[in-house]
Every structure is written in C-alpha cells, then in structure tokens.
N, C-alpha and C. Protein backbone atom coordinates (compact mmCIF):
# COMPACT_ATOMS: atom_id res chain seq x y z
N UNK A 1 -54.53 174.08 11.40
CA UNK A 1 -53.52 173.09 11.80
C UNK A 1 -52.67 173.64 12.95
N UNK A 2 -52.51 174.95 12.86
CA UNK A 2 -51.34 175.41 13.84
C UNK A 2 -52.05 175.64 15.08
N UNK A 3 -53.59 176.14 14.96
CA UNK A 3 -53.88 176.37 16.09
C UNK A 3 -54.20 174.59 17.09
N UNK A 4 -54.41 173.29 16.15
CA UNK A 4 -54.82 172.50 16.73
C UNK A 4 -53.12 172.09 17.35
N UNK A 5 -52.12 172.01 16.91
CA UNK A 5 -51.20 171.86 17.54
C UNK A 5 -50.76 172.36 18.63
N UNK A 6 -51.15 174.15 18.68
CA UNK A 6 -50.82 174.85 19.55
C UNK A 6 -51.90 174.28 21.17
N UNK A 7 -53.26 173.90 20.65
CA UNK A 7 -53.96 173.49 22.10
C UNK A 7 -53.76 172.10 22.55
N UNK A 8 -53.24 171.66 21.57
CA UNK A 8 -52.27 170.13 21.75
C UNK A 8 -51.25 170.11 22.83
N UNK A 9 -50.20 170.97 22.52
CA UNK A 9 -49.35 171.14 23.35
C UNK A 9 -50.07 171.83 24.84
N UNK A 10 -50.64 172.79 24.63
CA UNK A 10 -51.10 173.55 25.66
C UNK A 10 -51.84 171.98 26.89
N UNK A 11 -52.82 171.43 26.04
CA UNK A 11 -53.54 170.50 27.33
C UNK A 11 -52.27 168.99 27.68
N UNK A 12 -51.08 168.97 26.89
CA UNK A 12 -49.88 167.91 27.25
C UNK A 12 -49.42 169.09 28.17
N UNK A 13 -48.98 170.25 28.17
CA UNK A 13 -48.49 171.10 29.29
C UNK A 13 -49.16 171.03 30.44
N UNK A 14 -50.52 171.36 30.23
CA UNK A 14 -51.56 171.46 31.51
C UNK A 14 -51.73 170.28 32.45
N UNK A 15 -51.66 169.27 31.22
CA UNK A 15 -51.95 167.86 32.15
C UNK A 15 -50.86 167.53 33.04
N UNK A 16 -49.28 168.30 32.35
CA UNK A 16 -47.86 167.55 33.34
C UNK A 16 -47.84 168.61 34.21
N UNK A 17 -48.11 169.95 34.60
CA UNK A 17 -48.05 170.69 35.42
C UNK A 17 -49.05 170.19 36.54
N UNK A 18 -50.34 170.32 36.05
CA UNK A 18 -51.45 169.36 37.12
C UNK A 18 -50.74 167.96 37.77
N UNK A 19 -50.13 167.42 37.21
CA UNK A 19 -49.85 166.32 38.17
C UNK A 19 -49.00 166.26 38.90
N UNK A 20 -47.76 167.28 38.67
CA UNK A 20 -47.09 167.76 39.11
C UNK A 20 -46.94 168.43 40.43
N UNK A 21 -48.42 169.51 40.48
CA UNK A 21 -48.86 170.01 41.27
C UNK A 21 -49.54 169.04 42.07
N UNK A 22 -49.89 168.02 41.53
CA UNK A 22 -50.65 166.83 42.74
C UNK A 22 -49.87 166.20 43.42
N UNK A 23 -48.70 166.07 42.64
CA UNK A 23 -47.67 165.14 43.32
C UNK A 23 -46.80 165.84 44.41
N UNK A 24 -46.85 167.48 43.95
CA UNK A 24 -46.16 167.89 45.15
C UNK A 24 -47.04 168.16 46.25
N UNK A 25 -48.84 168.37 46.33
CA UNK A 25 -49.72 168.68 47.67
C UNK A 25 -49.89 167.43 48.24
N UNK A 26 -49.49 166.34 47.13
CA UNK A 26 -49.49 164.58 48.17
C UNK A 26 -48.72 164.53 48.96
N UNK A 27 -47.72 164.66 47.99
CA UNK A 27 -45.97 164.83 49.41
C UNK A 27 -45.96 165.92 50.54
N UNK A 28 -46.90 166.50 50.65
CA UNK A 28 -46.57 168.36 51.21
C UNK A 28 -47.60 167.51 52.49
N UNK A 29 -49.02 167.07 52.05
CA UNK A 29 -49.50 166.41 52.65
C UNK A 29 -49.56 165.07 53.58
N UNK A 30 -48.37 164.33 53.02
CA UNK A 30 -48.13 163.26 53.56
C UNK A 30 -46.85 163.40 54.53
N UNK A 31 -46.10 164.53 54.18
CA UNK A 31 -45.21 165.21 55.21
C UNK A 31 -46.17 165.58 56.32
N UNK A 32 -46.98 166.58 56.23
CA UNK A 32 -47.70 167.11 57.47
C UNK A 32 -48.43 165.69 58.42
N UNK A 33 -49.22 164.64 57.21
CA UNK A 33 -49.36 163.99 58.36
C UNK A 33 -48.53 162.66 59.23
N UNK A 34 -47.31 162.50 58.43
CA UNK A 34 -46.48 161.91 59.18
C UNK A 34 -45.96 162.77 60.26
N UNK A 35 -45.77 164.20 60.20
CA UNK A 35 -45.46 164.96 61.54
C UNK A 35 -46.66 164.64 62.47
N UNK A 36 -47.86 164.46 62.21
CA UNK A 36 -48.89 165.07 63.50
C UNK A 36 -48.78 163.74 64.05
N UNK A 37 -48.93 162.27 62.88
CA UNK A 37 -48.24 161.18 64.05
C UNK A 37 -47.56 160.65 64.61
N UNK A 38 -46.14 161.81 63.94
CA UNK A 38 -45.43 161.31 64.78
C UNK A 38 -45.22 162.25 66.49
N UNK A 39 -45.40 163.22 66.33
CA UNK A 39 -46.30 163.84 67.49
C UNK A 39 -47.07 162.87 68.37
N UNK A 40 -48.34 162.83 67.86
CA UNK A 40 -49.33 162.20 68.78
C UNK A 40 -48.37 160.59 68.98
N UNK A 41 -47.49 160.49 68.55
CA UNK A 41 -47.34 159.14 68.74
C UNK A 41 -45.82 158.78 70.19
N UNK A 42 -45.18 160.36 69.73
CA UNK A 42 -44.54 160.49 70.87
C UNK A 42 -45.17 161.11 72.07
N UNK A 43 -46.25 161.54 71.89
CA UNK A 43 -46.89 161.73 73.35
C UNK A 43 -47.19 161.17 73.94
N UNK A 44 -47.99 160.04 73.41
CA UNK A 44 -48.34 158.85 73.89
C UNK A 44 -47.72 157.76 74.43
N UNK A 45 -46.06 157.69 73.74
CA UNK A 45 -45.43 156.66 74.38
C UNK A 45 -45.07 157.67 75.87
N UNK A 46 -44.43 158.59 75.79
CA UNK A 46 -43.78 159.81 76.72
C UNK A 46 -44.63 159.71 77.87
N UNK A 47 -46.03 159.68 78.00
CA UNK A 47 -47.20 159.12 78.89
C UNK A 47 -46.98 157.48 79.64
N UNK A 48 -47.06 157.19 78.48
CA UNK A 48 -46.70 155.60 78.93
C UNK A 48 -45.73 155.35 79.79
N UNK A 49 -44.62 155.62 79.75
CA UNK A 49 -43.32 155.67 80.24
C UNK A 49 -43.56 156.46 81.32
N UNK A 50 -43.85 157.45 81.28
CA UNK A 50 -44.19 158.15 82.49
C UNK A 50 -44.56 157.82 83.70
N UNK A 51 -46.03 156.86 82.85
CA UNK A 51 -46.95 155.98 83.93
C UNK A 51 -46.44 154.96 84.55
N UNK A 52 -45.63 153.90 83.49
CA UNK A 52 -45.01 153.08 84.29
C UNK A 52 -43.85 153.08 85.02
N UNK A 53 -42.90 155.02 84.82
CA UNK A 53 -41.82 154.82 85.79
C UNK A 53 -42.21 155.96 87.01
C-alpha cells in the first residue's frame, strides 16, 4: 500500500513538473521567436522607408 501511494505521488509530481517545464520552453520559445520577428520585421520596414525617402 505504501509503496503504491508513494509512486502515486511520485508520477502526480512528475506529471506537474513536466508541464511545467513545457510551459516554461513554450514561453522561453515564443519569447525568442517574437524577438527574431520582431527583428526581421523592423528591418524590413527600416528598408522600406529608406527606399521611399
């Protein structure tokens, strides 16, 4: 009994740390690629502007 409780808890631990950990490489990830467009996105206008002044 104690040990089925004990891997009980263990895979409710594992599962909230794992998502945890997903939820922070989504955000870590969705940071990086809102930087690269917003990059490529100011280069592109910065060009534009360029061209037409």
């Amino acid at each position: 009994i104690l040990y089925g409780r004990v891997f009980v808890l263990l895979k409710i631990h594992y599962t909230i740390t794992s998502k945890n950990i997903f939820y922070i490489t989504y955000t870590i990830n969705l940071i990086f690629i809102l930087k690269i467009v917003n990059f490529f996105l100011y280069k592109h206008v910065y060009n534009f502007v360029y061209i037409f002044y």
